[in-house]
Protein backbone atom coordinates (compact mmCIF):
# COMPACT_ATOMS: atom_id res chain seq x y z
CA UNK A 1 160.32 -84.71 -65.12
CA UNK A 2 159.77 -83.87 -61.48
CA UNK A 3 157.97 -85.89 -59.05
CA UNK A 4 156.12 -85.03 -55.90
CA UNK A 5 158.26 -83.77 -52.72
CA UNK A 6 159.89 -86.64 -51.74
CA UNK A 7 161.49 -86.90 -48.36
CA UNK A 8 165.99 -87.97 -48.75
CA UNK A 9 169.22 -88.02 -46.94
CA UNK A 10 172.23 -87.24 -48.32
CA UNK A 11 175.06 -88.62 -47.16
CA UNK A 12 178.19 -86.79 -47.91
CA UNK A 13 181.67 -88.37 -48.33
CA UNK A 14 185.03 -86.75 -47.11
CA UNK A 15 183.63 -84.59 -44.59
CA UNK A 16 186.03 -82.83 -42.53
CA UNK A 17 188.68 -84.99 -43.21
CA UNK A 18 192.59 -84.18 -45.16
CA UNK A 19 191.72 -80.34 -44.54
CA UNK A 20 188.05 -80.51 -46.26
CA UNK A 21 186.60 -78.31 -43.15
CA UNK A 22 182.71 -77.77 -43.11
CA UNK A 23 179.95 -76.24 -40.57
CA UNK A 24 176.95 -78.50 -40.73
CA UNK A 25 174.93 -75.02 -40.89
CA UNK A 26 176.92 -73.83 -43.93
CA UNK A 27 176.12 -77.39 -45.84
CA UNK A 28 172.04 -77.17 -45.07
CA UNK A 29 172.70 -73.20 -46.46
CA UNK A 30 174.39 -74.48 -49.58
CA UNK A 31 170.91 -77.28 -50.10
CA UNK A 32 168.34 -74.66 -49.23
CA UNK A 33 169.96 -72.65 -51.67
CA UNK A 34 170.28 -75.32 -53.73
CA UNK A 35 166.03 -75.21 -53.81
CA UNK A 36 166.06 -78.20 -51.39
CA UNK A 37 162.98 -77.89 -48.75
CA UNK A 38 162.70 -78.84 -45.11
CA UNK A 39 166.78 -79.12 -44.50
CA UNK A 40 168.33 -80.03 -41.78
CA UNK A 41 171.91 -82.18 -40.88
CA UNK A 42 172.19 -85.05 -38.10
CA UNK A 43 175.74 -85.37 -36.72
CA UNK A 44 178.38 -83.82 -37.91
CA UNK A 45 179.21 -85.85 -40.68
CA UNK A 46 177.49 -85.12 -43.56
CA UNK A 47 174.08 -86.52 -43.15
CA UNK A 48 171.12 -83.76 -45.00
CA UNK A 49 168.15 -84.83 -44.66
CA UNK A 50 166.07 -82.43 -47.57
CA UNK A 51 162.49 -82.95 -49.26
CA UNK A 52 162.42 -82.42 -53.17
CA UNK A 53 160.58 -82.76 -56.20
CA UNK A 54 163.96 -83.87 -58.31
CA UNK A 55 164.73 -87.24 -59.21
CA UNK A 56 168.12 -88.81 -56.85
CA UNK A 57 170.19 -88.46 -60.69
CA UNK A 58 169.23 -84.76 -60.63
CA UNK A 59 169.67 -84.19 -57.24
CA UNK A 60 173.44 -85.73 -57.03
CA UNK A 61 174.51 -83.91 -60.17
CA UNK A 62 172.61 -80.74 -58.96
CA UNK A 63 174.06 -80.45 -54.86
CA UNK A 64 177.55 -82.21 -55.68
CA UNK A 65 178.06 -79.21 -57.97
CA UNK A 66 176.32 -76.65 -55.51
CA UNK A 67 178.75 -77.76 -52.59
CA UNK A 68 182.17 -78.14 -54.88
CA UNK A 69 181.42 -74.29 -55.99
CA UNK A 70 180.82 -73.37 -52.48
CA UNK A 71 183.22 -75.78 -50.30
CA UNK A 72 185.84 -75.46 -53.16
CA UNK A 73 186.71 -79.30 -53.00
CA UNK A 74 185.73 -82.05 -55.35
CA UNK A 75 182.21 -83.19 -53.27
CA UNK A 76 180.94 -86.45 -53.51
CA UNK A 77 177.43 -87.95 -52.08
CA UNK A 78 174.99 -90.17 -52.03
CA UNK A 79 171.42 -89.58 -52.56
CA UNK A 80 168.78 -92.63 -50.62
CA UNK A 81 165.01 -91.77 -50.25
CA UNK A 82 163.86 -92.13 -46.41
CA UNK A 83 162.20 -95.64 -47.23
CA UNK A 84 165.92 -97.02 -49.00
CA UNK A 85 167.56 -95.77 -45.65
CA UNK A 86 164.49 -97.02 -43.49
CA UNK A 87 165.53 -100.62 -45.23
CA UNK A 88 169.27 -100.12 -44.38
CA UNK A 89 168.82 -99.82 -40.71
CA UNK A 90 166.07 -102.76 -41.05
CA UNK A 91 167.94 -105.18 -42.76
CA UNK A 92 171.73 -104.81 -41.05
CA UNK A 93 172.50 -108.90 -40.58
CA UNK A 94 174.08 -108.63 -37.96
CA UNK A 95 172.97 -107.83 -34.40
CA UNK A 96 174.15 -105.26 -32.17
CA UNK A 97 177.59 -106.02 -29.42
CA UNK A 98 179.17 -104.05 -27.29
CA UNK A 99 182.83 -105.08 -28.50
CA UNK A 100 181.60 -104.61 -32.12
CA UNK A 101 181.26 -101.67 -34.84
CA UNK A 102 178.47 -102.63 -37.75
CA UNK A 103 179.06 -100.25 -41.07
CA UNK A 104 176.72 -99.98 -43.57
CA UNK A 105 177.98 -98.74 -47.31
CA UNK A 106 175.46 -96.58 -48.96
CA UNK A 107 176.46 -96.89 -52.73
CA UNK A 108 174.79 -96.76 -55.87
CA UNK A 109 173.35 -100.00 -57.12
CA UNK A 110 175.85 -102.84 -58.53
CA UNK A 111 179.15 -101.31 -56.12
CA UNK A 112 178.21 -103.46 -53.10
CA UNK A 113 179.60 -105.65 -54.98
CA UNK A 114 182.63 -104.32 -55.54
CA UNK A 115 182.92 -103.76 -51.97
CA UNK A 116 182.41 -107.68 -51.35
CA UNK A 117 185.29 -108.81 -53.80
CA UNK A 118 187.50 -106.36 -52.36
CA UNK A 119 186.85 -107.67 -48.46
CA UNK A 120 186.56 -111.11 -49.77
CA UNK A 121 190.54 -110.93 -51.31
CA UNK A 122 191.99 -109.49 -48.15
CA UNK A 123 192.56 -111.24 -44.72
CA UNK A 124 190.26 -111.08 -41.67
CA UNK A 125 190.37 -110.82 -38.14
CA UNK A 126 188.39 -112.73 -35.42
CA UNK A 127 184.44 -111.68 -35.25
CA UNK A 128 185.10 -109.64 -38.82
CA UNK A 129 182.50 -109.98 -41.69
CA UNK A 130 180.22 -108.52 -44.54
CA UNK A 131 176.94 -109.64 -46.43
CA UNK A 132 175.28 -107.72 -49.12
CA UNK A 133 171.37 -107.71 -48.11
CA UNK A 134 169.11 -105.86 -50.75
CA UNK A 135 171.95 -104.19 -52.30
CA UNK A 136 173.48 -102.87 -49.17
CA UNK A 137 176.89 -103.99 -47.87
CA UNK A 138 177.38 -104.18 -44.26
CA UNK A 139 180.90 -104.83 -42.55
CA UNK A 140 181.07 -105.99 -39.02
CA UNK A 141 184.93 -105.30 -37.31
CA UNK A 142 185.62 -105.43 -33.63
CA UNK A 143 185.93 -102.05 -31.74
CA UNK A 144 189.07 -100.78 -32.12
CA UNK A 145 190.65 -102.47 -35.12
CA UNK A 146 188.81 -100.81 -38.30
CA UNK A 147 191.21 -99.08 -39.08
CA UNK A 148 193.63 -101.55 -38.80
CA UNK A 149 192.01 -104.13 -40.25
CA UNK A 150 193.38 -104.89 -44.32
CA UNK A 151 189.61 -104.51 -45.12
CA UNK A 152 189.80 -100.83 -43.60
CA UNK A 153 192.84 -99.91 -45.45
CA UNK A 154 191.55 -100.78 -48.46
CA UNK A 155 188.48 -98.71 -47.97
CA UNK A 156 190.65 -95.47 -48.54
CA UNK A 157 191.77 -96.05 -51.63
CA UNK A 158 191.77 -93.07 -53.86
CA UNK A 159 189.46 -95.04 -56.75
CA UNK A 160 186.80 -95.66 -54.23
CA UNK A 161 186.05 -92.17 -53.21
CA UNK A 162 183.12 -91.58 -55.77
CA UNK A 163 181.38 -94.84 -55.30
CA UNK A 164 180.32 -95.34 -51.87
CA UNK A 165 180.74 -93.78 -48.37
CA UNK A 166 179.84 -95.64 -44.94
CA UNK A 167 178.09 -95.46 -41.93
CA UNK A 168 178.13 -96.85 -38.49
CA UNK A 169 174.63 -98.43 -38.13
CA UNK A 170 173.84 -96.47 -35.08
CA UNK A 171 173.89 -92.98 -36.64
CA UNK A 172 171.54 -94.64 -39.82
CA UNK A 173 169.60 -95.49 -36.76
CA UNK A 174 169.82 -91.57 -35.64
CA UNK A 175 168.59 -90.38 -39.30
CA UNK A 176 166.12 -92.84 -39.15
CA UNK A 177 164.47 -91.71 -35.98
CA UNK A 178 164.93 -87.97 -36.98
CA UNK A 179 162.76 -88.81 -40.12
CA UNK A 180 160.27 -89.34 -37.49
């Protein structure tokens, strides 16, 4: 059943990284042709922001397929609607710092979790933590040490790659704005 347009962002996970190469401008192609509406990308990694009439399960299944055929690599994203991403940016626990990055996880309901008992077993450094708000997982780490950190090791582990992807909080705050 298909609903009115709805306005989304997909956010896309393994963008050019371990030799997956893609043109922002060749993704928004492969949704337009995909019968997506209104496309267009923010940054270059993997943020589509897309009106549609299909629901998110259709969409995934629909544009992970669409950009695997066309990208030739196994393509994994994340489908929120403009208010769930709205909420993200509006609900991040922890306020801004200069000497600070704050991540948000966008993952399908019940894997924040997942993402909490995995940071809670490992060690942390000075100024480093998470909170789930509303279903979204947020990870503050000083500058410099995320990928470091035993928390940011974890995070590209091989089983996690099709159940969430992450964003700094100031490019949700970008998409946000280019909603606008």
């Amino acid at each position: 059943m298909k609903n009115s347009f709805k306005k989304y962002c997909a956010f896309l996970r393994g963008v050019n990284v371990k030799g997956t190469a893609m043109k922002m401008a060749e993704v928004v192609d492969v949704f337009k042709n995909s019968g997506m509406k209104n496309v267009s990308s923010v940054l270059a990694t993997g943020n589509i922001l897309f009106e549609s009439e299909e629901t998110p399960e259709n969409l995934r299944k629909i544009l992970e397929k669409s950009l695997s055929e066309y990208f030739d690599y196994e393509a994994f994203l994340f489908i929120k609607t403009e208010e769930e991403v709205r909420q993200v940016l509006q609900n991040s626990p922890f306020e801004k710092a200069e000497d600070s990055h704050i991540y948000s996880f966008i993952c399908e309901n019940g894997n924040e979790n997942v993402l909490f008992e995995e940071f809670l077993k490992v060690n942390h450094q000075e100024n480093e933590e998470a909170k789930i708000i509303n279903q979204s997982f947020y990870w503050k780490i000083p500058k410099g040490n995320t990928l470091d950190s035993e928390f940011g090791k974890i995070l590209g582990k091989k089983s996690f790659k099709d159940i969430f992807t992450s964003r700094n909080i100031n490019t949700i705050e970008k998409i946000v704005n280019k909603f606008n």
